[in-house]
C-alpha atoms as a PDB file:
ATOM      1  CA  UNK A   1     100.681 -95.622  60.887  1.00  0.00           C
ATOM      2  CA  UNK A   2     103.129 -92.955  59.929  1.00  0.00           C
ATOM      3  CA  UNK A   3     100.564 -90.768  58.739  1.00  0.00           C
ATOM      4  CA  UNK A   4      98.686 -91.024  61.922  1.00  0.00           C
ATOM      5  CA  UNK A   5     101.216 -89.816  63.886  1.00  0.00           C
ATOM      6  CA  UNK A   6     102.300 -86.892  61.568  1.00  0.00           C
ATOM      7  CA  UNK A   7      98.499 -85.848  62.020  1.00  0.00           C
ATOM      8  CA  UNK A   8      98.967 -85.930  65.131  1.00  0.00           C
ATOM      9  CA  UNK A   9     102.093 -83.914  65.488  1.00  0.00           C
ATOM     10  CA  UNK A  10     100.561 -81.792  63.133  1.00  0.00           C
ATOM     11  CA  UNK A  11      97.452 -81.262  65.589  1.00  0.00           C
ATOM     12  CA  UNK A  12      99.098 -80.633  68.473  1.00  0.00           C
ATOM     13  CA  UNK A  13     101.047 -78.079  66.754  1.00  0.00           C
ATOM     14  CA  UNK A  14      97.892 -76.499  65.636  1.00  0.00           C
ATOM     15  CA  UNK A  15      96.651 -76.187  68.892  1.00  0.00           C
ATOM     16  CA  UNK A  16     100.359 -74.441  70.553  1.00  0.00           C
ATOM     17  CA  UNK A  17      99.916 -71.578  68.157  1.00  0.00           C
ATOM     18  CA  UNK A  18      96.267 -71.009  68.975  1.00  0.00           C
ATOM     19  CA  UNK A  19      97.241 -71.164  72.571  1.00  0.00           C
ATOM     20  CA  UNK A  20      99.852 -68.439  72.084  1.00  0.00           C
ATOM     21  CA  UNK A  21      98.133 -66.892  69.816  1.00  0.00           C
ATOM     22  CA  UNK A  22      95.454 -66.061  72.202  1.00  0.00           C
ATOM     23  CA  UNK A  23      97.935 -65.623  75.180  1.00  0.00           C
ATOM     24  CA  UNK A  24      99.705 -62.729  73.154  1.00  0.00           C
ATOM     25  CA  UNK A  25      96.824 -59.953  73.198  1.00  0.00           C
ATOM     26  CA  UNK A  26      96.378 -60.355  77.153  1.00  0.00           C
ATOM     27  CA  UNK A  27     100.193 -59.976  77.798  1.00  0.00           C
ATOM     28  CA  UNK A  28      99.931 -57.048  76.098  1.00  0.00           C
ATOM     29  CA  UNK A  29      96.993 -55.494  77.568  1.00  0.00           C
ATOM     30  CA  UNK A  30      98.243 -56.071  80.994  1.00  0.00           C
ATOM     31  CA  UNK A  31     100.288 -53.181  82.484  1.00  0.00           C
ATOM     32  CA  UNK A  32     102.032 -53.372  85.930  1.00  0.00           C
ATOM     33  CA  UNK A  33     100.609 -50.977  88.525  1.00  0.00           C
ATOM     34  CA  UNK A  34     103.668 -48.253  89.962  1.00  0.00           C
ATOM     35  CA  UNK A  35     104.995 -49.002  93.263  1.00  0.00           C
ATOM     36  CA  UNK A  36     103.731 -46.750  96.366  1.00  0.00           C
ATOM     37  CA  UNK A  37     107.695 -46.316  97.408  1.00  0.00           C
ATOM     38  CA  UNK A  38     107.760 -43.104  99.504  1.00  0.00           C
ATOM     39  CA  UNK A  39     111.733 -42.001  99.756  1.00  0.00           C
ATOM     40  CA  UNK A  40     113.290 -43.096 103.010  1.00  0.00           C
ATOM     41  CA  UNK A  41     112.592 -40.660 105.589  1.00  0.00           C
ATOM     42  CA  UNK A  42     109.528 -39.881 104.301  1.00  0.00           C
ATOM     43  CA  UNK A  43     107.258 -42.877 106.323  1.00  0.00           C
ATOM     44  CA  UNK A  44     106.237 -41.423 109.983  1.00  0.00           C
ATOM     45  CA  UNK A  45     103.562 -40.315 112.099  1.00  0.00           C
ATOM     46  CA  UNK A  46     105.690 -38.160 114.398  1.00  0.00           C
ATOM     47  CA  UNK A  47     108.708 -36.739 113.803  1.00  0.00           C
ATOM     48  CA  UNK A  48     111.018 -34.525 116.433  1.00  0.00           C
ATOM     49  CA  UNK A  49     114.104 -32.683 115.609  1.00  0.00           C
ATOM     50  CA  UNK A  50     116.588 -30.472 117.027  1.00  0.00           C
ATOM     51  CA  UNK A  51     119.030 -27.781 115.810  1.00  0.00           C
ATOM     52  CA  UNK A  52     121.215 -25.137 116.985  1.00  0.00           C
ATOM     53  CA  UNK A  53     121.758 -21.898 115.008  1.00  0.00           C
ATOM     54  CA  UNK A  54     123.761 -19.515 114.559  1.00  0.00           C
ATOM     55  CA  UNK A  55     122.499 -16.247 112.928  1.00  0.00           C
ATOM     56  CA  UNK A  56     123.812 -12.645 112.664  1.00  0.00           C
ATOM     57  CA  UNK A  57     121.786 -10.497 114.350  1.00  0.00           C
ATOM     58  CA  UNK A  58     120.424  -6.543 112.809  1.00  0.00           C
ATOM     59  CA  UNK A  59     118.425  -5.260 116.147  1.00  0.00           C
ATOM     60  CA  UNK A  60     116.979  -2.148 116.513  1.00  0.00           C
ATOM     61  CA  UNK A  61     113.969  -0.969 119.211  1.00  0.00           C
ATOM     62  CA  UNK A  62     113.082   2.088 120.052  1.00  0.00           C
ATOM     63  CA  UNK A  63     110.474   2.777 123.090  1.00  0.00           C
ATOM     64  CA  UNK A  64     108.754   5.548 124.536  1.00  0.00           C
ATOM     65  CA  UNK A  65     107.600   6.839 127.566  1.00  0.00           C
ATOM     66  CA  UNK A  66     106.159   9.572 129.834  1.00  0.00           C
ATOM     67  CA  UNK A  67     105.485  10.986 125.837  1.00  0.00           C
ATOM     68  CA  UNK A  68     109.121  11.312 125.053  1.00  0.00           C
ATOM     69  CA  UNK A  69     110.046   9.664 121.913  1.00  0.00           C
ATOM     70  CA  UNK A  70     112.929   6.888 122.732  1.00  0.00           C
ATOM     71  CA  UNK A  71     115.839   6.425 120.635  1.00  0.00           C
ATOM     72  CA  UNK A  72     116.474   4.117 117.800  1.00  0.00           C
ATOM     73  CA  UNK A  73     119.021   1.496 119.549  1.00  0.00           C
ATOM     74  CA  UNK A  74     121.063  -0.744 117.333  1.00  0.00           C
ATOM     75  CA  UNK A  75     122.244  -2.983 119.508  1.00  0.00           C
ATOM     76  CA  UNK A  76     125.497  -4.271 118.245  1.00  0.00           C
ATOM     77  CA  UNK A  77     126.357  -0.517 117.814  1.00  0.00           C
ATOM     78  CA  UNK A  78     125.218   0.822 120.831  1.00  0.00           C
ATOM     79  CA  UNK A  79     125.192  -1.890 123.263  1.00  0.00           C
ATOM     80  CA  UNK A  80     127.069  -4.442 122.466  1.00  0.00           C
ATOM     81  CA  UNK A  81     125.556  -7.559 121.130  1.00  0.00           C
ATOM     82  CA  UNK A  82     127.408 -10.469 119.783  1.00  0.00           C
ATOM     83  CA  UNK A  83     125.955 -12.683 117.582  1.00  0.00           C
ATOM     84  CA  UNK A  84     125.064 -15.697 119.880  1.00  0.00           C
ATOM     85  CA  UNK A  85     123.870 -19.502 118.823  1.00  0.00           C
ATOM     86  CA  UNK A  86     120.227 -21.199 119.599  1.00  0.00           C
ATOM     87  CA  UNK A  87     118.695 -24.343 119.946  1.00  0.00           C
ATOM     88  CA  UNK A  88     115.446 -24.914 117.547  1.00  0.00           C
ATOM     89  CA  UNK A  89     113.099 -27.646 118.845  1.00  0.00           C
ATOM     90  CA  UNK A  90     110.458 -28.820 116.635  1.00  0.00           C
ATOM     91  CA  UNK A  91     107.824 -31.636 116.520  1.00  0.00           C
ATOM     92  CA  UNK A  92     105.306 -32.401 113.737  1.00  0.00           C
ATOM     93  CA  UNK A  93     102.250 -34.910 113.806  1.00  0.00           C
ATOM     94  CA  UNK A  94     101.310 -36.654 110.488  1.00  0.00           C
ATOM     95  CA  UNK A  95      98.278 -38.146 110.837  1.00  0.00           C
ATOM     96  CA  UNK A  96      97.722 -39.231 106.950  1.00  0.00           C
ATOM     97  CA  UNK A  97     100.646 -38.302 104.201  1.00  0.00           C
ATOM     98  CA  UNK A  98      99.314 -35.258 103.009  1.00  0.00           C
ATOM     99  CA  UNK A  99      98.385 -33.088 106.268  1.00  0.00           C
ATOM    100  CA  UNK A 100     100.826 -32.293 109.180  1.00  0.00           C
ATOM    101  CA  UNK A 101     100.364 -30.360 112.645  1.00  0.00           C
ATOM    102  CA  UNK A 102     103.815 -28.316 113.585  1.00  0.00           C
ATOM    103  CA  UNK A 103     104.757 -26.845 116.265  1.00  0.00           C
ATOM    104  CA  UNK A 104     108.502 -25.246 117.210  1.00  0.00           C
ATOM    105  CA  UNK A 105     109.980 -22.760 119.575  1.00  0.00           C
ATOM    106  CA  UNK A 106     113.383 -20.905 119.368  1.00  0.00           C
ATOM    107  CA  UNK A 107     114.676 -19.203 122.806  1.00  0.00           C
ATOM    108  CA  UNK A 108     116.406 -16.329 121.430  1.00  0.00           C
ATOM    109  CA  UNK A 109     118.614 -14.149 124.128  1.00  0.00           C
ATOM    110  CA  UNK A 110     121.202 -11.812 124.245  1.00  0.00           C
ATOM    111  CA  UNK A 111     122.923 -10.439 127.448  1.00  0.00           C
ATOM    112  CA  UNK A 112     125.754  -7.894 127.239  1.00  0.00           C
ATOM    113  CA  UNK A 113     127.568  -5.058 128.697  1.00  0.00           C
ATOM    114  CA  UNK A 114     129.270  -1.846 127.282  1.00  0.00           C
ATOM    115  CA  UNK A 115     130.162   1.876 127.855  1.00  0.00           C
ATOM    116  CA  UNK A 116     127.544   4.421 126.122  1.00  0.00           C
ATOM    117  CA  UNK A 117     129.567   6.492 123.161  1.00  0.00           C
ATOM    118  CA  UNK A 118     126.240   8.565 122.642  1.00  0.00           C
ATOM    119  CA  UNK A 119     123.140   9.411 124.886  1.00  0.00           C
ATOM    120  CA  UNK A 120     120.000   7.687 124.559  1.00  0.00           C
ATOM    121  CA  UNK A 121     116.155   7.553 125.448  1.00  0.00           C
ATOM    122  CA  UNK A 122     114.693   4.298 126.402  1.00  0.00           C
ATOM    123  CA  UNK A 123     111.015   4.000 127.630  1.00  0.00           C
ATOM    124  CA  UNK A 124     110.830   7.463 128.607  1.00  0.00           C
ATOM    125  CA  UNK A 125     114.341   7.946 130.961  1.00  0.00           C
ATOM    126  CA  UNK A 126     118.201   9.081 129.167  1.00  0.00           C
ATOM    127  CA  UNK A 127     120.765   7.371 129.670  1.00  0.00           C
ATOM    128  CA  UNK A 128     124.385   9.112 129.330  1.00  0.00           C
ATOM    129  CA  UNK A 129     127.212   9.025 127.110  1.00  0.00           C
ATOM    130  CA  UNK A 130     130.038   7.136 129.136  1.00  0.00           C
ATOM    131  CA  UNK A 131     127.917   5.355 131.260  1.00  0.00           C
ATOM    132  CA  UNK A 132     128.236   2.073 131.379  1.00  0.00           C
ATOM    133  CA  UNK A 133     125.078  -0.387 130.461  1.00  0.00           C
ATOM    134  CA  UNK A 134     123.699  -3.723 131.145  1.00  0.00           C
ATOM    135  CA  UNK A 135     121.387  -4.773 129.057  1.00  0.00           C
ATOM    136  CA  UNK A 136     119.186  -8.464 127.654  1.00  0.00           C
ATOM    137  CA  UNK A 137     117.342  -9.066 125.071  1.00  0.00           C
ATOM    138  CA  UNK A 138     114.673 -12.055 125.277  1.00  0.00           C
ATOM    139  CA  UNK A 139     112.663 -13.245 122.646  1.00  0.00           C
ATOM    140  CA  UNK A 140     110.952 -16.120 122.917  1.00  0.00           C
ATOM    141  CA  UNK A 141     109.672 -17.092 118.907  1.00  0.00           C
ATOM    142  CA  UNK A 142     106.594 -19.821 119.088  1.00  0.00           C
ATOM    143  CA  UNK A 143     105.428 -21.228 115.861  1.00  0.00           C
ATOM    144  CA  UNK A 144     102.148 -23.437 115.256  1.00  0.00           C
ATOM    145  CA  UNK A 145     101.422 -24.292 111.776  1.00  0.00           C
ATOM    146  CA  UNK A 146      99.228 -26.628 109.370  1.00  0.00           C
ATOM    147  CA  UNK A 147     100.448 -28.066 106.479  1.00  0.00           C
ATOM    148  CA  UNK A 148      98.445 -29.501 103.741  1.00  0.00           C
ATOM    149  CA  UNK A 149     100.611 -30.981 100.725  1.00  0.00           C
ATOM    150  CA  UNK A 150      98.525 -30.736  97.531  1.00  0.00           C
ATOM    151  CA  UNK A 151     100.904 -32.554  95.431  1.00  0.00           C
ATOM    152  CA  UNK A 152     102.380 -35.188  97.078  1.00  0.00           C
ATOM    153  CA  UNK A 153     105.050 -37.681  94.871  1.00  0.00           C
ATOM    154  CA  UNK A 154     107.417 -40.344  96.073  1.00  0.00           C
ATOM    155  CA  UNK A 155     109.807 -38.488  95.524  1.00  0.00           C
ATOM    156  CA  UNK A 156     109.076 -34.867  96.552  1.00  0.00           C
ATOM    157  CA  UNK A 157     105.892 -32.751  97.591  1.00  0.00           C
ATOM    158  CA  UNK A 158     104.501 -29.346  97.542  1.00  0.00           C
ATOM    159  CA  UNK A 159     102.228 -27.746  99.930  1.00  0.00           C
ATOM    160  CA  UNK A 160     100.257 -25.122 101.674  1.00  0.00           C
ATOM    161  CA  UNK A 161     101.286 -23.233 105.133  1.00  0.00           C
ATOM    162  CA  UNK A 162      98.794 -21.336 107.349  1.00  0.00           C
ATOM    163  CA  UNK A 163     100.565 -20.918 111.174  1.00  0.00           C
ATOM    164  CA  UNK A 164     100.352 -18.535 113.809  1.00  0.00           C
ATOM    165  CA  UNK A 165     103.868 -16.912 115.117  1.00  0.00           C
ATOM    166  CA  UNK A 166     103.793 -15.945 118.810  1.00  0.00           C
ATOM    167  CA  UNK A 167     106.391 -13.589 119.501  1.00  0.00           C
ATOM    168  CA  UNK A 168     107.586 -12.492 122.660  1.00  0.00           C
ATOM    169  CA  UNK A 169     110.213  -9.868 122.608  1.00  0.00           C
ATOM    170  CA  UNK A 170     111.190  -8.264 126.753  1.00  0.00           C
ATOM    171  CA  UNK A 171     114.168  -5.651 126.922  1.00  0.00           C
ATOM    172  CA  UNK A 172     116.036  -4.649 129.648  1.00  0.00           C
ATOM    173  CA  UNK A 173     118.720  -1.780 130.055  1.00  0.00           C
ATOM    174  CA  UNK A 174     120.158  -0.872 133.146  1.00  0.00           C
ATOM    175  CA  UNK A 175     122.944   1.545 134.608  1.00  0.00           C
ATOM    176  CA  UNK A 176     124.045   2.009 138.194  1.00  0.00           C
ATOM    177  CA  UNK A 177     120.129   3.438 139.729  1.00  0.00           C
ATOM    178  CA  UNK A 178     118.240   3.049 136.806  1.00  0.00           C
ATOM    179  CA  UNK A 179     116.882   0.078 135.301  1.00  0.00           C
ATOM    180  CA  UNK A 180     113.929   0.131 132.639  1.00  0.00           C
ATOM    181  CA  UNK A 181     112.509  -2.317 130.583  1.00  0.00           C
ATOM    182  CA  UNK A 182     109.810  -2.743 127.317  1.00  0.00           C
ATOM    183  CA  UNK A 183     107.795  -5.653 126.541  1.00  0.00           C
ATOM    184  CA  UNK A 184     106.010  -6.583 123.165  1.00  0.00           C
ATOM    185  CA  UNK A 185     103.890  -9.669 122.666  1.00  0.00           C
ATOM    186  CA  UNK A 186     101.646 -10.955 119.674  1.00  0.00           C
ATOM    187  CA  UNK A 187      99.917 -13.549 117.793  1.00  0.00           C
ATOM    188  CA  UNK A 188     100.784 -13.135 114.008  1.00  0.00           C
ATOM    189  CA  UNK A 189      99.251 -14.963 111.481  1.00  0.00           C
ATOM    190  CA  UNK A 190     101.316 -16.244 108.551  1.00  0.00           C
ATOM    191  CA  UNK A 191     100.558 -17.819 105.239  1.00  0.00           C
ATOM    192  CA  UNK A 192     103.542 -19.198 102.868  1.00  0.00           C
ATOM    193  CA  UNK A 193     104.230 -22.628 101.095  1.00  0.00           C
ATOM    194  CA  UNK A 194     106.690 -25.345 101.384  1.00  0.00           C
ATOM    195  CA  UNK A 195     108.602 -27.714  98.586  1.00  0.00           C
ATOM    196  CA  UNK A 196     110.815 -30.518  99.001  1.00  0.00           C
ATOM    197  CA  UNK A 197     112.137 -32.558  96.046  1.00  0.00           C
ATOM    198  CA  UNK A 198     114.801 -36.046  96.760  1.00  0.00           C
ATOM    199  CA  UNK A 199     117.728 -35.282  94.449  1.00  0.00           C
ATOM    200  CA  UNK A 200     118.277 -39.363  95.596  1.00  0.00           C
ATOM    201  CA  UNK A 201     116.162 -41.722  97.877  1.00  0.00           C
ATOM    202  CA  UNK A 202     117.276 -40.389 101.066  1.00  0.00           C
ATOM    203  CA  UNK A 203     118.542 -37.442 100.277  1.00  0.00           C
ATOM    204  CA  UNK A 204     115.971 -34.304 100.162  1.00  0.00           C
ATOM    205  CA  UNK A 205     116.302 -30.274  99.615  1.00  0.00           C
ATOM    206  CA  UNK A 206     113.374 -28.424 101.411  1.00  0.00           C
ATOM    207  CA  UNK A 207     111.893 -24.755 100.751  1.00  0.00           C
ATOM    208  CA  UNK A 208     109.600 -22.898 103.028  1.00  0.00           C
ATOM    209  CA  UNK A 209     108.594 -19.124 103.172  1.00  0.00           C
ATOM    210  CA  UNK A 210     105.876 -17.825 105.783  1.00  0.00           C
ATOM    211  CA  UNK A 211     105.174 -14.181 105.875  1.00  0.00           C
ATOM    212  CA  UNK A 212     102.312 -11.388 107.081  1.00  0.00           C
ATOM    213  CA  UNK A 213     102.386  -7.690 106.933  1.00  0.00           C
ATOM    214  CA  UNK A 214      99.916  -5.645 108.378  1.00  0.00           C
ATOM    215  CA  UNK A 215     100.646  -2.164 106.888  1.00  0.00           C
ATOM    216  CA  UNK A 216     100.595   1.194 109.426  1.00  0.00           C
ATOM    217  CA  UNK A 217      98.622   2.969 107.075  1.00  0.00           C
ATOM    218  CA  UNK A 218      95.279   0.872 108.255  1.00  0.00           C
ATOM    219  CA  UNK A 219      96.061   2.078 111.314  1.00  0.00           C
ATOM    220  CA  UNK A 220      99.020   4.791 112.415  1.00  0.00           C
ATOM    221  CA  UNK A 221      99.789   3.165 115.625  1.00  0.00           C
ATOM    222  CA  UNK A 222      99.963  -0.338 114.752  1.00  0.00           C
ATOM    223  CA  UNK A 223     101.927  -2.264 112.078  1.00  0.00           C
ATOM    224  CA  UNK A 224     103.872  -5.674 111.371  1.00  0.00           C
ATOM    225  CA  UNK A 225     105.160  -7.523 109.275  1.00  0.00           C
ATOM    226  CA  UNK A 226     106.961 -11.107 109.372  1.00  0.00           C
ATOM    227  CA  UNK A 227     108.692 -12.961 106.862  1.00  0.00           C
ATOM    228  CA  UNK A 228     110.505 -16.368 107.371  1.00  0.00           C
ATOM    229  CA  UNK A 229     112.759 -18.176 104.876  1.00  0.00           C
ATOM    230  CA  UNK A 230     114.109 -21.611 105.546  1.00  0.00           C
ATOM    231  CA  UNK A 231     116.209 -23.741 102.698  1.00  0.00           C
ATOM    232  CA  UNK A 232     117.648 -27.231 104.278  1.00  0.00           C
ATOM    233  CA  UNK A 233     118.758 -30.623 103.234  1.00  0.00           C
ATOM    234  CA  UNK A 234     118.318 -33.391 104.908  1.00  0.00           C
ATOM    235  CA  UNK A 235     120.704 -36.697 104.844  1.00  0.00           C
ATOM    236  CA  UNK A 236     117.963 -39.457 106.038  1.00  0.00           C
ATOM    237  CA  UNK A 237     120.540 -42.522 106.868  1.00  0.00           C
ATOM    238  CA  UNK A 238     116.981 -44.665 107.631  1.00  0.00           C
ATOM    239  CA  UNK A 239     113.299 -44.019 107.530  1.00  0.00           C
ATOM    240  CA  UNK A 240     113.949 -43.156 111.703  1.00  0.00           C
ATOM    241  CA  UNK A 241     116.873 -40.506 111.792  1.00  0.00           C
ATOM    242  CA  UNK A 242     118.462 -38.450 109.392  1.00  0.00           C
ATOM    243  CA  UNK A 243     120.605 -35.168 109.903  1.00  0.00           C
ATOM    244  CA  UNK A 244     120.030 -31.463 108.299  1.00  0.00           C
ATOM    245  CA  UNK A 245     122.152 -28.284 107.294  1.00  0.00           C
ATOM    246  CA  UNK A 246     120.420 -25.473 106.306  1.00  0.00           C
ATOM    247  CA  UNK A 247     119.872 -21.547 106.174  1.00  0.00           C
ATOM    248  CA  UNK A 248     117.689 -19.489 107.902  1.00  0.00           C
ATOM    249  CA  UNK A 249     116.146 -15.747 107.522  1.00  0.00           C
ATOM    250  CA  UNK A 250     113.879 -14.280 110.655  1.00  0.00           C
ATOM    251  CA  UNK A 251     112.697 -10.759 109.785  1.00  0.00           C
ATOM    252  CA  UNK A 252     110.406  -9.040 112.349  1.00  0.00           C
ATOM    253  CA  UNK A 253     109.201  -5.753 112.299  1.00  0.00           C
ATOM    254  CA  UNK A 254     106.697  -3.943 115.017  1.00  0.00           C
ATOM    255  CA  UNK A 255     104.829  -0.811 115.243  1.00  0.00           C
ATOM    256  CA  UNK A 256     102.798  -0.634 118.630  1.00  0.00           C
ATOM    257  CA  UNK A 257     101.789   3.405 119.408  1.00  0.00           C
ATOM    258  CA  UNK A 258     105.784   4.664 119.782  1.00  0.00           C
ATOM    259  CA  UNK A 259     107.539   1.841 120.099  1.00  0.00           C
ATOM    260  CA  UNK A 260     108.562   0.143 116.981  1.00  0.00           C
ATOM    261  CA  UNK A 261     111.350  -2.853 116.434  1.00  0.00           C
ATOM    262  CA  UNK A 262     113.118  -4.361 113.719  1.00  0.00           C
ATOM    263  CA  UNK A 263     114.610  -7.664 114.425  1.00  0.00           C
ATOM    264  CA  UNK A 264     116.843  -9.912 111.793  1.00  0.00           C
ATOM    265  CA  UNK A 265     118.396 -12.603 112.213  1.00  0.00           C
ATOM    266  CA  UNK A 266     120.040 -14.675 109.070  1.00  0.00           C
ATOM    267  CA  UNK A 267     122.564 -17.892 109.061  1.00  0.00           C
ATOM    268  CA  UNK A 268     123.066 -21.424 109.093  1.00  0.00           C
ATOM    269  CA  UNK A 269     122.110 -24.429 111.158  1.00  0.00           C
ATOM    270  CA  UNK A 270     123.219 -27.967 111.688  1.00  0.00           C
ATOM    271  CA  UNK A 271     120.362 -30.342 113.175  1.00  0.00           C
ATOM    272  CA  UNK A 272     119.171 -34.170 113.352  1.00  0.00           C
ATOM    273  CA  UNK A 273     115.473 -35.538 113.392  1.00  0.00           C
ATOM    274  CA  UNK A 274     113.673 -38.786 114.823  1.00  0.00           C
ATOM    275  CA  UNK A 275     110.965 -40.121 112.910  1.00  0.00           C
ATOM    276  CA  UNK A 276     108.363 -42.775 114.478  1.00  0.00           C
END
């Protein structure tokens, strides 16, 4: 009877070990798939945001008229600008992870008064030394862009810009009986690139650059170039709303027949987005 029951025990043993013999090499074969765990802020469709800036401003336009050449006018020298803040308003569509549709606008203006301390030429008529000068500057900067992100992680992505920059530049100078004014407005195309790597889940650091030149030695009476620079973080507090810091660089440069314009502006910005 006893030696019945050791066989048995002895069987049942047997048949354990096989069992976990044969369990072992599947166990080890099986490998669990990685999570698809974007980092917060990072799951929308539409996202809206809102920032105001505050650059320096380096301004300086120069128009002709009735063929006499106008006068390079800095405008913080000669008339009187002070560096000013803006709102930025921006929405993007996401309709899968790896393309977006952007648009955003920036209302740039600067309105200010001083007394002449040289004479000038603007858009063909002189304005004297002494006099004193009203004069706006409005430039309304339009951006709509495509983004396609070729490399696209949970934690970070890299991608491709192509946009079109509509700028919209109007300036006005006037003194007591004369009042003159130039406008320049163009679609410029842009290439550039964007990165954006999470140094933790909801916390991100974002590059972009965008830039054209068209050089004035394809043609002598037209030339451009563009280049934008934008470096932010972003502090998503959920997947819905986070808040940014960043930097910004504008540069803007315009040949059209005589009148030519170099516009940059350069500093920081504090902003929030919405995410849906």
């Amino acid at each position: 009877m006893l030696q019945t029951h050791a066989i048995r025990l002895y069987t049942l043993a047997a048949l354990i070990a096989a069992t976990l013999g044969a369990a072992t090499p599947a166990r080890a074969q099986y490998k669990p798939q990685p999570l698809n765990d974007p980092a917060t802020g990072e799951k929308f469709h539409i996202e809206g945001g809102i920032a105001y800036w505050s650059p320096t401003a380096d301004i300086v336009i120069a128009s002709a008229g009735f063929g006499i050449v106008g006068t390079d006018i800095d405008f913080k020298r000669d008339l009187g600008l002070t560096d000013q803040r803006f709102p930025e308003f921006q929405v993007t569509l996401r309709p899968i992870r790896s393309q977006k549709l952007r648009f955003q606008y920036i209302p740039i203006k600067y309105d200010q008064s001083a007394v002449l301390n040289a004479n000038i030429v603007f858009n063909g008529q002189s304005y004297k030394l002494g006099l004193p000068v009203n004069s706006t500057l409005d430039w309304k900067a339009y951006q709509f862009a495509y983004e396609y992100d070729f490399v696209v992680k949970n934690r970070g992505f890299v991608g491709f810009i192509a946009e079109a920059k509509y700028t919209d530049v109007t300036v006005n100078l006037a003194e007591p009986g004369l009042v003159q004014f130039a406008h320049a407005r163009a679609p410029i195309p842009a290439l550039g690139g964007i990165a954006r790597v999470y140094v933790v889940p909801n916390i991100s650091i974002t590059g972009e650059v965008t830039g054209f030149k068209l050089p004035d030695n394809i043609n002598k009476q037209y030339g451009a170039h563009y280049v934008d620079v934008d470096v932010y973080g972003t502090v998503n507090f959920t997947n819905n709303i986070g808040a940014q810091v960043g930097f910004r660089s504008l540069d803007v440069g315009y040949l059209v027949k005589t009148d030519t314009g170099s516009l940059t502006l350069r500093g920081l910005y504090f902003g929030a987005v919405l995410r849906y």
